[in-house]
C-alpha atoms as a PDB file:
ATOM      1  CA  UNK A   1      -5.004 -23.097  -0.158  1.00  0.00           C
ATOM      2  CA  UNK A   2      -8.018 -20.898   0.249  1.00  0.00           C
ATOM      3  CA  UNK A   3      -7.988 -18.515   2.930  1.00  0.00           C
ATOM      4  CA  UNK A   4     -11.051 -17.480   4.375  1.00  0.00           C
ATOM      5  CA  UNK A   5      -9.846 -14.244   6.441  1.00  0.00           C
ATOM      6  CA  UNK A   6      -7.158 -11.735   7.085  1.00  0.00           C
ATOM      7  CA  UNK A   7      -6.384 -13.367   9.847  1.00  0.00           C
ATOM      8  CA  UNK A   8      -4.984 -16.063   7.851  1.00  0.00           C
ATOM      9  CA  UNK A   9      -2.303 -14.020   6.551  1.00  0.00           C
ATOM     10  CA  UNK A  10       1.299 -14.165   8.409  1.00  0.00           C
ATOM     11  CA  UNK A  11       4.808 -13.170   7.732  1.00  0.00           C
ATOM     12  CA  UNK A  12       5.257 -16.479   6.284  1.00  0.00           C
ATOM     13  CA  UNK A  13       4.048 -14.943   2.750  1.00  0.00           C
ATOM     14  CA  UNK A  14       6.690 -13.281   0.568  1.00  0.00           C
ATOM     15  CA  UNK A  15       4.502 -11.946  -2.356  1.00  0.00           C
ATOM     16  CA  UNK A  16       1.252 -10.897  -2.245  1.00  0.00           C
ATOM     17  CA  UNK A  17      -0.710 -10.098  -5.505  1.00  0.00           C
ATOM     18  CA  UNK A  18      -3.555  -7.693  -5.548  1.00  0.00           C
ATOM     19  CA  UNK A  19      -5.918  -7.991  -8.479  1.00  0.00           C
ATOM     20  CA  UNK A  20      -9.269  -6.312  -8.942  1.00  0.00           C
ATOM     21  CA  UNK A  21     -10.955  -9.088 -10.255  1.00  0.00           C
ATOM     22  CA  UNK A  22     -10.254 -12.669 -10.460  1.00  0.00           C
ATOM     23  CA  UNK A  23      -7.895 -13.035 -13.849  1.00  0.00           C
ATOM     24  CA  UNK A  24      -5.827  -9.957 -13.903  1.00  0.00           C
ATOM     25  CA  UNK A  25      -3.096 -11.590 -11.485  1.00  0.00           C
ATOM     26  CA  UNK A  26      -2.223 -14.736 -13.811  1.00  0.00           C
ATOM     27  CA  UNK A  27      -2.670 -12.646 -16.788  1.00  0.00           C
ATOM     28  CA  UNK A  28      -0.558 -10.321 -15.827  1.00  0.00           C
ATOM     29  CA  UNK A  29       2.119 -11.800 -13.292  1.00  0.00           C
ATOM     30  CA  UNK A  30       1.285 -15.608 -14.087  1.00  0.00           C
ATOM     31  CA  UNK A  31       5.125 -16.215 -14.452  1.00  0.00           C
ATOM     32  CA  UNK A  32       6.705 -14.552 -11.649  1.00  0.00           C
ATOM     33  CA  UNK A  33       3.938 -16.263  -9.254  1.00  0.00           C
ATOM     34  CA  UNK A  34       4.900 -19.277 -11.007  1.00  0.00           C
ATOM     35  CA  UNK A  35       8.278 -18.690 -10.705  1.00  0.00           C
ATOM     36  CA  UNK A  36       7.917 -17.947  -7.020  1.00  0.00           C
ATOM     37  CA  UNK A  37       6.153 -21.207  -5.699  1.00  0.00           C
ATOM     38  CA  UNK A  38       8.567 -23.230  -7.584  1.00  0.00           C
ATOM     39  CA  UNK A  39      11.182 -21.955  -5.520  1.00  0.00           C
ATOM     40  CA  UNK A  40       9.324 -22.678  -2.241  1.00  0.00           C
ATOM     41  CA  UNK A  41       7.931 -18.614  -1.772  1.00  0.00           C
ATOM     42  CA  UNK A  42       4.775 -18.383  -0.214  1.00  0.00           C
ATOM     43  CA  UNK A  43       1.933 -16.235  -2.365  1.00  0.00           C
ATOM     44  CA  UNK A  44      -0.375 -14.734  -1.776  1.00  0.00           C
ATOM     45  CA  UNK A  45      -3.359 -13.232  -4.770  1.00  0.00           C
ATOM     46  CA  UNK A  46      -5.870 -11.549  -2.945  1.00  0.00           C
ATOM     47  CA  UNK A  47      -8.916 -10.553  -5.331  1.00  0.00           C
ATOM     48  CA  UNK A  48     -10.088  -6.804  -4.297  1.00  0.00           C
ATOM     49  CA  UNK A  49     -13.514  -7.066  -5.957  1.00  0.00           C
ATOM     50  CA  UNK A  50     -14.215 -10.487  -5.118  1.00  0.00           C
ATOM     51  CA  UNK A  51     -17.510 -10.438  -3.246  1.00  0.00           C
ATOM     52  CA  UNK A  52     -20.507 -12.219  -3.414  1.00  0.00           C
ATOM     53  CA  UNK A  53     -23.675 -10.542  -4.388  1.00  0.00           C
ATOM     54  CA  UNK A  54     -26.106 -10.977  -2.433  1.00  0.00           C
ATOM     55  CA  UNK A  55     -29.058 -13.488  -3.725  1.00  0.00           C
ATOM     56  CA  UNK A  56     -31.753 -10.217  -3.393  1.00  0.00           C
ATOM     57  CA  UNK A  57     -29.859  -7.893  -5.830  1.00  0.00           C
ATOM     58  CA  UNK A  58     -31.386  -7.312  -8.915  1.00  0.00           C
ATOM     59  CA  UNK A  59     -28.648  -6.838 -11.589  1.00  0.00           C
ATOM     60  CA  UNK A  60     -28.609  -4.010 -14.240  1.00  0.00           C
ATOM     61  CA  UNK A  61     -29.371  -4.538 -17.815  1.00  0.00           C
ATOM     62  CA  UNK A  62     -25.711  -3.537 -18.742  1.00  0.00           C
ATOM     63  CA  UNK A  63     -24.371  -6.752 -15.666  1.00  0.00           C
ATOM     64  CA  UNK A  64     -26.860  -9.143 -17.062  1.00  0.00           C
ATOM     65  CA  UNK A  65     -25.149  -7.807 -20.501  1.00  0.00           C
ATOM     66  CA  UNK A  66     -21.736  -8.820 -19.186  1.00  0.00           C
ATOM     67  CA  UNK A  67     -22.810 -12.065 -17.758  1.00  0.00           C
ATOM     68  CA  UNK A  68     -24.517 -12.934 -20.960  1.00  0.00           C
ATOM     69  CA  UNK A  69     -21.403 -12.161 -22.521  1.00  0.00           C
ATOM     70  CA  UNK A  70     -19.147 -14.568 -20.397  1.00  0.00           C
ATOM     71  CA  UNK A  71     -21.826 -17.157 -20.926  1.00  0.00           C
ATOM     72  CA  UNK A  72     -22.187 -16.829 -17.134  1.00  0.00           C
ATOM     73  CA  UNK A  73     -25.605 -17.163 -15.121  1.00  0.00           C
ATOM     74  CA  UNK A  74     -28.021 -13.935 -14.884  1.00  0.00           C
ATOM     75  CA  UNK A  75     -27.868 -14.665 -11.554  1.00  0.00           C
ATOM     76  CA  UNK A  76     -25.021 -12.122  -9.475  1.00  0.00           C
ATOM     77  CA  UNK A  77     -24.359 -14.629  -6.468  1.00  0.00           C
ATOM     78  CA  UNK A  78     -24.037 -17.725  -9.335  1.00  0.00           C
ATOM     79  CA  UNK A  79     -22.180 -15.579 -11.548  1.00  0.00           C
ATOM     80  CA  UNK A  80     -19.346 -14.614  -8.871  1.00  0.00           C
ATOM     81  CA  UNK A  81     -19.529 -18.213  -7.365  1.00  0.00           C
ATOM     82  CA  UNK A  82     -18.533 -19.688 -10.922  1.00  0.00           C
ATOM     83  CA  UNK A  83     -15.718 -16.964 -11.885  1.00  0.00           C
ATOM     84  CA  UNK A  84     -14.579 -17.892  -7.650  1.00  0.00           C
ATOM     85  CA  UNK A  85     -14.222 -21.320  -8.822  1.00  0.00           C
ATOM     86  CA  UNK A  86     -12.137 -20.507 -12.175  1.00  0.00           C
ATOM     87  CA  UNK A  87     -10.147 -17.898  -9.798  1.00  0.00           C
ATOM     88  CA  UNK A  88      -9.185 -21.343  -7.469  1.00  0.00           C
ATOM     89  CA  UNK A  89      -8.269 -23.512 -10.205  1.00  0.00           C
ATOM     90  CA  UNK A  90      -5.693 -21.523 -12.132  1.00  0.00           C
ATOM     91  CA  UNK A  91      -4.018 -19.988  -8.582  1.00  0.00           C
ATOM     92  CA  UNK A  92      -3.542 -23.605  -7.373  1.00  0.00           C
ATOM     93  CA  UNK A  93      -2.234 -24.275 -10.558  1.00  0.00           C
ATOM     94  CA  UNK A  94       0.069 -21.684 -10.017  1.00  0.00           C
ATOM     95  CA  UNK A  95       0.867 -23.026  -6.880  1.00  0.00           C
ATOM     96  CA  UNK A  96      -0.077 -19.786  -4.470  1.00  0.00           C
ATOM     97  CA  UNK A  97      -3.033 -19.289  -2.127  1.00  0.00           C
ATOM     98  CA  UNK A  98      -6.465 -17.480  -2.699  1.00  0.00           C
ATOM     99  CA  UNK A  99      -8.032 -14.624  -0.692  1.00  0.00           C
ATOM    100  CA  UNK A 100     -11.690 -13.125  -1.818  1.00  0.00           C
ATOM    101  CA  UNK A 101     -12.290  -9.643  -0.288  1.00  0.00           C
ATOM    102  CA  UNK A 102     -15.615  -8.583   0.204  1.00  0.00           C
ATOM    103  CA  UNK A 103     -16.014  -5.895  -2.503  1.00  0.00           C
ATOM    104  CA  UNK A 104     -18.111  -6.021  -5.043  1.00  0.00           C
ATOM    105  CA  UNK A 105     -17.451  -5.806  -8.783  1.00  0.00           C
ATOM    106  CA  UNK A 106     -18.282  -2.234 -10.059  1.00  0.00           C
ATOM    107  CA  UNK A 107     -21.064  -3.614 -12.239  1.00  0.00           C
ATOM    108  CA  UNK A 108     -23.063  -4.393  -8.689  1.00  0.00           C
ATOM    109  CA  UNK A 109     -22.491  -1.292  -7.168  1.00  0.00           C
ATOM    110  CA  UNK A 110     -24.552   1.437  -6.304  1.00  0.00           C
ATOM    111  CA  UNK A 111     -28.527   1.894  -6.151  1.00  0.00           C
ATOM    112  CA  UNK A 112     -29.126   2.666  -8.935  1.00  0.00           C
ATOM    113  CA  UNK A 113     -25.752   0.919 -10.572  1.00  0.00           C
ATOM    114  CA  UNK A 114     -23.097   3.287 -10.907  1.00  0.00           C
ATOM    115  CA  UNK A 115     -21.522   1.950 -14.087  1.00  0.00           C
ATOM    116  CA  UNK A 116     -24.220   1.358 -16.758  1.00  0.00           C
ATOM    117  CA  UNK A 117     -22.249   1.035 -19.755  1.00  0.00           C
ATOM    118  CA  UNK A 118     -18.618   0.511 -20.558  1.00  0.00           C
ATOM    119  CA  UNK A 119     -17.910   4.132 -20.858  1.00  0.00           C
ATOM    120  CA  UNK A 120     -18.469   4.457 -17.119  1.00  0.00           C
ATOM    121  CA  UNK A 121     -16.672   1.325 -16.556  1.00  0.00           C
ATOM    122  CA  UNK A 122     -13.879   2.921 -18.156  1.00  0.00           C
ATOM    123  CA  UNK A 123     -13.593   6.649 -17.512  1.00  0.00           C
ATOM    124  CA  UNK A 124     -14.142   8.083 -14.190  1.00  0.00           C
ATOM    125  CA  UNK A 125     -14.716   6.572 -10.711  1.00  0.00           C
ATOM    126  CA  UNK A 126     -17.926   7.540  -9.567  1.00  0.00           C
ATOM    127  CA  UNK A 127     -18.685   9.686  -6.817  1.00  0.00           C
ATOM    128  CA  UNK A 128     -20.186   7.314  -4.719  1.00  0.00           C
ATOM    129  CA  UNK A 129     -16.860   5.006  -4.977  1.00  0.00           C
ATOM    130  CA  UNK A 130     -14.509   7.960  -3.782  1.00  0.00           C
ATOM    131  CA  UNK A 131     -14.364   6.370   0.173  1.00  0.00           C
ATOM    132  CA  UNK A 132     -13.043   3.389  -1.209  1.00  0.00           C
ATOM    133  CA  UNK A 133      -9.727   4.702  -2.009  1.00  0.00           C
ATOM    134  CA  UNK A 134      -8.562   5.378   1.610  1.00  0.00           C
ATOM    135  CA  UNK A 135     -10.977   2.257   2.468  1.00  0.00           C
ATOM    136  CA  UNK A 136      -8.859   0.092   0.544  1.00  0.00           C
ATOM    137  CA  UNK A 137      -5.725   2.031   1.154  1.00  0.00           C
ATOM    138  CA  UNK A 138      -5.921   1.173   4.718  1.00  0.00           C
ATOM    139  CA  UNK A 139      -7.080  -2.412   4.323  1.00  0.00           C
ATOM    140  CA  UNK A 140      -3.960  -3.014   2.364  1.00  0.00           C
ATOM    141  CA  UNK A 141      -1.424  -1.418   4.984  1.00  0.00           C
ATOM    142  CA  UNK A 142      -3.266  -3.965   7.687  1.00  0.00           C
ATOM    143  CA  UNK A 143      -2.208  -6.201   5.002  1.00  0.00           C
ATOM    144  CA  UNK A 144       1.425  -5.034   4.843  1.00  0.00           C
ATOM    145  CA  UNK A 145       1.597  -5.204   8.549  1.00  0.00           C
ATOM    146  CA  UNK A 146       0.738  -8.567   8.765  1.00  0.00           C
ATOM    147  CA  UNK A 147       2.885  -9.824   6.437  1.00  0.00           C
ATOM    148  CA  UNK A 148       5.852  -7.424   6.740  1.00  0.00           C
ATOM    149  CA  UNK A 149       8.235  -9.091   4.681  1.00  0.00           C
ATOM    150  CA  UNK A 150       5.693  -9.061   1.997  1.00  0.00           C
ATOM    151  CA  UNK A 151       6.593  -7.560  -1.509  1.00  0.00           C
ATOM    152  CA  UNK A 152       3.356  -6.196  -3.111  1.00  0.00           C
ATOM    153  CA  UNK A 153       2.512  -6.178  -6.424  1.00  0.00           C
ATOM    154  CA  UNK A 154      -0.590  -3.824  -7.626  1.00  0.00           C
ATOM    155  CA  UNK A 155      -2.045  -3.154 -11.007  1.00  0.00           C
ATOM    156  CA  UNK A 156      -0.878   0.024 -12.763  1.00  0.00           C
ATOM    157  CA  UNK A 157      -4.403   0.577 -13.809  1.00  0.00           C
ATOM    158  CA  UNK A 158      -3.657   0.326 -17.956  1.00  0.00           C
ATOM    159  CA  UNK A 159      -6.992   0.683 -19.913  1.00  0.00           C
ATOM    160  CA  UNK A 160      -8.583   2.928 -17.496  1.00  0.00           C
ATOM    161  CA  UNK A 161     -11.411   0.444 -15.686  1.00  0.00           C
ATOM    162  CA  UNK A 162     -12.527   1.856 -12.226  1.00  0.00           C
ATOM    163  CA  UNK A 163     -11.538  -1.316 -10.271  1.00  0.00           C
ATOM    164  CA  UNK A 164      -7.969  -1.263 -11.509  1.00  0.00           C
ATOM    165  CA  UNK A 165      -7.824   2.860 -10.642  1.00  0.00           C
ATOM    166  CA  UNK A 166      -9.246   2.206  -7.278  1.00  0.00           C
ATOM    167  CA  UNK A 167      -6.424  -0.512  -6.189  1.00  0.00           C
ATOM    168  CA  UNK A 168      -3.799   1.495  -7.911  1.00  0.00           C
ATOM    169  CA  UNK A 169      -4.420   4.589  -5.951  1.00  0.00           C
ATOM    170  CA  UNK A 170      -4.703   2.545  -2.708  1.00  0.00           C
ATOM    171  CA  UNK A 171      -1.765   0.498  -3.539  1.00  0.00           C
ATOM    172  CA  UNK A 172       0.054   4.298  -3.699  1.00  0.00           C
ATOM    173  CA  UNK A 173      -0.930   4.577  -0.177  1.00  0.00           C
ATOM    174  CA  UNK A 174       1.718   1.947   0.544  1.00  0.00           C
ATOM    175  CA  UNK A 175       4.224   3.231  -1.918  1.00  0.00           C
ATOM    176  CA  UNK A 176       4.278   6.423  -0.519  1.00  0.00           C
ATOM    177  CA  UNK A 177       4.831   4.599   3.108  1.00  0.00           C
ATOM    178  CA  UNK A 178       8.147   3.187   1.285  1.00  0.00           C
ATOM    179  CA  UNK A 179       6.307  -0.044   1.309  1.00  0.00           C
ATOM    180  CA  UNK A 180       7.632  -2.422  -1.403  1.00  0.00           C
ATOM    181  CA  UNK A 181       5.119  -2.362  -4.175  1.00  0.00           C
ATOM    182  CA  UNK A 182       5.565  -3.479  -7.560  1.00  0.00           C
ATOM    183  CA  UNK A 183       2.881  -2.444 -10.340  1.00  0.00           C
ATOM    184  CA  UNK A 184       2.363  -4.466 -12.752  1.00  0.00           C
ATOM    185  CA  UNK A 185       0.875  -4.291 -16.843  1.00  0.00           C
ATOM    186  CA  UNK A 186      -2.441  -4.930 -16.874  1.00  0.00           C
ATOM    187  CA  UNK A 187      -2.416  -7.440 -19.823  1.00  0.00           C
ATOM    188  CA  UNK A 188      -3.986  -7.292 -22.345  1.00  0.00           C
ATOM    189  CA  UNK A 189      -4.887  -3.978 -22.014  1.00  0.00           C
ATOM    190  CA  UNK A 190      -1.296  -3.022 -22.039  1.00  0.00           C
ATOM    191  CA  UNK A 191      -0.742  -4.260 -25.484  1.00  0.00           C
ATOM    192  CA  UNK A 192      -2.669  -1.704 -26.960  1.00  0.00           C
ATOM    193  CA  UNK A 193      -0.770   0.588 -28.381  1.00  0.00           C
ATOM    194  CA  UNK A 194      -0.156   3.577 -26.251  1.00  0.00           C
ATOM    195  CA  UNK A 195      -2.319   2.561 -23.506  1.00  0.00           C
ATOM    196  CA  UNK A 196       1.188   2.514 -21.431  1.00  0.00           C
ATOM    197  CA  UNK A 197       2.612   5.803 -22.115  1.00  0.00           C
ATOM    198  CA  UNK A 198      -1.270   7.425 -21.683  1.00  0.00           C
ATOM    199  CA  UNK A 199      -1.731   5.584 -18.135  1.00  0.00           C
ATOM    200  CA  UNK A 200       2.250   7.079 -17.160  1.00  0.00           C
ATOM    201  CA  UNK A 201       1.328  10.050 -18.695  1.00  0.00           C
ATOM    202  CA  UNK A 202      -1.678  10.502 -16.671  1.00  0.00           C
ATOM    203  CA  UNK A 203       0.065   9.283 -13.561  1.00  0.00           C
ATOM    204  CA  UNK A 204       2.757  11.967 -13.788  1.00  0.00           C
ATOM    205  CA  UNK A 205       5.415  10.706 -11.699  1.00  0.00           C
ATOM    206  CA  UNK A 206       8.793   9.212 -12.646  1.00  0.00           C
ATOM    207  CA  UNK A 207       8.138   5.216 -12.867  1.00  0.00           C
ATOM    208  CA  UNK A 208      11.423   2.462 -13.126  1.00  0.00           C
ATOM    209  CA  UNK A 209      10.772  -0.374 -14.568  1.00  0.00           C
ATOM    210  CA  UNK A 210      11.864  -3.930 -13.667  1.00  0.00           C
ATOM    211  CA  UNK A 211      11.785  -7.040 -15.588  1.00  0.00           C
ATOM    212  CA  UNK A 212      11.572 -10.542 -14.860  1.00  0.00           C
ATOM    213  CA  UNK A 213      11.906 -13.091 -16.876  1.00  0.00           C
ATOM    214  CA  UNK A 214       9.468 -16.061 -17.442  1.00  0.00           C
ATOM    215  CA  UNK A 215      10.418 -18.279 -20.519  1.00  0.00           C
ATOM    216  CA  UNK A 216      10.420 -21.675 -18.160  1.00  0.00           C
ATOM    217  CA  UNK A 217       6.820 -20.423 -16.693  1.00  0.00           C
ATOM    218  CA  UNK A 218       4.862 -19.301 -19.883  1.00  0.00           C
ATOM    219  CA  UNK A 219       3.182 -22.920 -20.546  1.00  0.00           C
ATOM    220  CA  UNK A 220       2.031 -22.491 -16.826  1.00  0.00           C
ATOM    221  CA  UNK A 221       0.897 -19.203 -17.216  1.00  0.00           C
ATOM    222  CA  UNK A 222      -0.696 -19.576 -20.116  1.00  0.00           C
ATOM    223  CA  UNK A 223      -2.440 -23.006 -18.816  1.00  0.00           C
ATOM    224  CA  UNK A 224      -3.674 -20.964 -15.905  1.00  0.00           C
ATOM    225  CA  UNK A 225      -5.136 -18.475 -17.851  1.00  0.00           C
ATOM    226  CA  UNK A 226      -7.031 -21.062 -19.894  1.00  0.00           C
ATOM    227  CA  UNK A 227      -8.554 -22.093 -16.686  1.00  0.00           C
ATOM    228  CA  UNK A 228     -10.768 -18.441 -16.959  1.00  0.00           C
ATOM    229  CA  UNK A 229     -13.061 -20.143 -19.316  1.00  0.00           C
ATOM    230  CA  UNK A 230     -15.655 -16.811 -18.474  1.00  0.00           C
ATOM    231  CA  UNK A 231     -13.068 -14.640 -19.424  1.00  0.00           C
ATOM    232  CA  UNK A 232     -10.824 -15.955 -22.226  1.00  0.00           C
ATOM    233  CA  UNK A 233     -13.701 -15.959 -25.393  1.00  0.00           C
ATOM    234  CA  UNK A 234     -14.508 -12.112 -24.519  1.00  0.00           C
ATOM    235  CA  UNK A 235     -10.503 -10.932 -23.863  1.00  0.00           C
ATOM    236  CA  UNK A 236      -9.089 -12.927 -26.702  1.00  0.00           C
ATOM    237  CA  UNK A 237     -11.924 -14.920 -28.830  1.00  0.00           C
ATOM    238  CA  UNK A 238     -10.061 -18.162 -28.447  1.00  0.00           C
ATOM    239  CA  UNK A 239      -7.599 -19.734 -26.233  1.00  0.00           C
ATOM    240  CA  UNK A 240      -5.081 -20.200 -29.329  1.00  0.00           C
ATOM    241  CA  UNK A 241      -5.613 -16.130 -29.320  1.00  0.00           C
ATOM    242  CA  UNK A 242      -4.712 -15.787 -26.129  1.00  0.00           C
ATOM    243  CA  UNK A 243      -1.415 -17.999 -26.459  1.00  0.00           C
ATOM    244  CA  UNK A 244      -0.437 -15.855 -29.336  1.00  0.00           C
ATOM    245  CA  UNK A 245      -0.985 -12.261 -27.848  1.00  0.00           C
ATOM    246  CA  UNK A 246       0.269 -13.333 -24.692  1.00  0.00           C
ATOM    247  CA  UNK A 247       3.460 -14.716 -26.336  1.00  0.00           C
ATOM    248  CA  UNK A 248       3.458 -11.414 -29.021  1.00  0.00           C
ATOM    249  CA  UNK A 249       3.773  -8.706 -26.328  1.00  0.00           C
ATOM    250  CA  UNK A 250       6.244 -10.889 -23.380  1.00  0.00           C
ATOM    251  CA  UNK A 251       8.486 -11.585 -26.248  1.00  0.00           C
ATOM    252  CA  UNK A 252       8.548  -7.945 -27.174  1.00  0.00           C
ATOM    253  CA  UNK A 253       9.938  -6.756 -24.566  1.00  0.00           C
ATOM    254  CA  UNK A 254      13.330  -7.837 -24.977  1.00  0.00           C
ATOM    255  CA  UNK A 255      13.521  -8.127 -28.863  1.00  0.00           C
ATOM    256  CA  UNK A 256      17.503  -8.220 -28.945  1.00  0.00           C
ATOM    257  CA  UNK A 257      16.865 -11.731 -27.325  1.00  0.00           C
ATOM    258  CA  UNK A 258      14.395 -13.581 -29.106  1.00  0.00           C
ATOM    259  CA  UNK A 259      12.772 -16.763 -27.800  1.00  0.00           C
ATOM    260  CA  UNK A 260      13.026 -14.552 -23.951  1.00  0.00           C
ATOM    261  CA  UNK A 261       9.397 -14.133 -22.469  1.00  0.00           C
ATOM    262  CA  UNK A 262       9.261 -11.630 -19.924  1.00  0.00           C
ATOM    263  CA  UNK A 263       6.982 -10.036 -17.487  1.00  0.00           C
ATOM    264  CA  UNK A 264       7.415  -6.108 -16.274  1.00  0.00           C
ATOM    265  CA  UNK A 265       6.898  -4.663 -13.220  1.00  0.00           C
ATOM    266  CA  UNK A 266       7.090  -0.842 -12.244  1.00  0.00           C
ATOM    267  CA  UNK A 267       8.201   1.511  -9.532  1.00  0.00           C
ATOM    268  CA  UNK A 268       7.979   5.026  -8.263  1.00  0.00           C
END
């Protein structure tokens, strides 16, 4: 089910997933989701960044370089209709319920554009982005209240793009109310090697992690990732690419028990 409004959103849900942008939620947490409908839990992914553009903006050269890149029209509002309708599919498939925020992606931010290249994309957030944090931060504990037997699950921000910091620090906001929030890897950035221990590292707090384990949910995971035909060419090259990484780095997180395909999560 699509939801259309916060006011949609009732105690009946049990896990709600907040992803910057549509894709990071089954690429990251595709098997606990999975897991979760199957056993009758209502879910909830809510995608932060998920706004339509509106038809007047004129995109930047380094957006209509990203949209050219996901074979996706020039066009802003076609561009974000079309990754909406990806976002649908693989959810449903998934079996939980959509939510599109407002938001807009960091590429159509700002006059003039705030992130011009990827090094802005992925180093600081910009000045002009700073409100967002308690923005969000506040949005998200309306959220919480709403559905207060909720668990949360936000991205730990791995690989350093602005969106991911921005719902990370607001998801903190929560944390630090003793709100149960789970962060999860953001995948595949997380396979890199040392991207986890920088993004800790940079963190500085003590984390605990917690795994879950998905070996009866990878096909459906991996099926709804296919479904992200915008993103999967760019992330992975091919979809037999994706399969393999996404199969590499679950797998190696328990290599004493090979053939187990896991997902973790982490606290603080």
């Amino acid at each position: 089910m699509r939801l259309t409004s916060l006011d949609q959103i009732t105690q009946q849900y049990r896990h709600i997933y907040l992803q910057p942008h549509f894709d990071d939620a089954a690429l990251a947490c595709g098997g606990a989701i999975r897991q979760q409908t199957r056993f009758g839990q209502r879910t909830l992914v809510i995608t932060v960044f998920g706004g339509l553009p509106p038809e007047s903006l004129q995109p930047s050269a380094f957006a209509r370089q990203n949209s050219q890149i996901m074979s996706l029209p020039e066009s802003p509002t076609a561009a974000v209709k079309a990754r909406r309708a990806e976002d649908e599919a693989a959810i449903t498939l998934l079996g939980a319920d959509v939510l599109w925020l407002d938001y807009l992606d960091a590429i159509y931010r700002g006059t003039p554009a705030y992130y011009q290249s990827n090094e802005e994309l992925f180093g600081s957030v910009n000045q002009g982005d700073l409100a967002l944090d308690e923005e969000l931060g506040a949005l998200f504990l309306n959220i919480a209240e709403r559905a207060p037997l909720a668990a949360f699950y936000a991205p730990l921000g791995i690989g350093h793009h602005v969106d991911h910091q921005l719902v990370c620090s607001a998801a903190d906001r929560l944390a630090q109310r003793k709100i149960n929030v789970k962060f999860y890897e953001d995948f595949p950035y997380v396979s890199r090697p040392g991207a986890l221990e920088a993004r800790q590292s940079e963190l500085g707090m003590p984390m605990e992690y917690e795994l879950t384990e998905i070996s009866g949910q990878i096909r459906d995971k991996e099926e709804a990732i296919a479904l992200y035909k915008s993103q999967v060419p760019q992330l992975f090259s091919t979809e037999d690419n994706m399969r393999q990484a996404l199969r590499t780095y679950s797998s190696s997180l328990r290599k004493a028990y090979p053939g187990i395909v896991i997902e973790r999560y982490w606290r603080w």
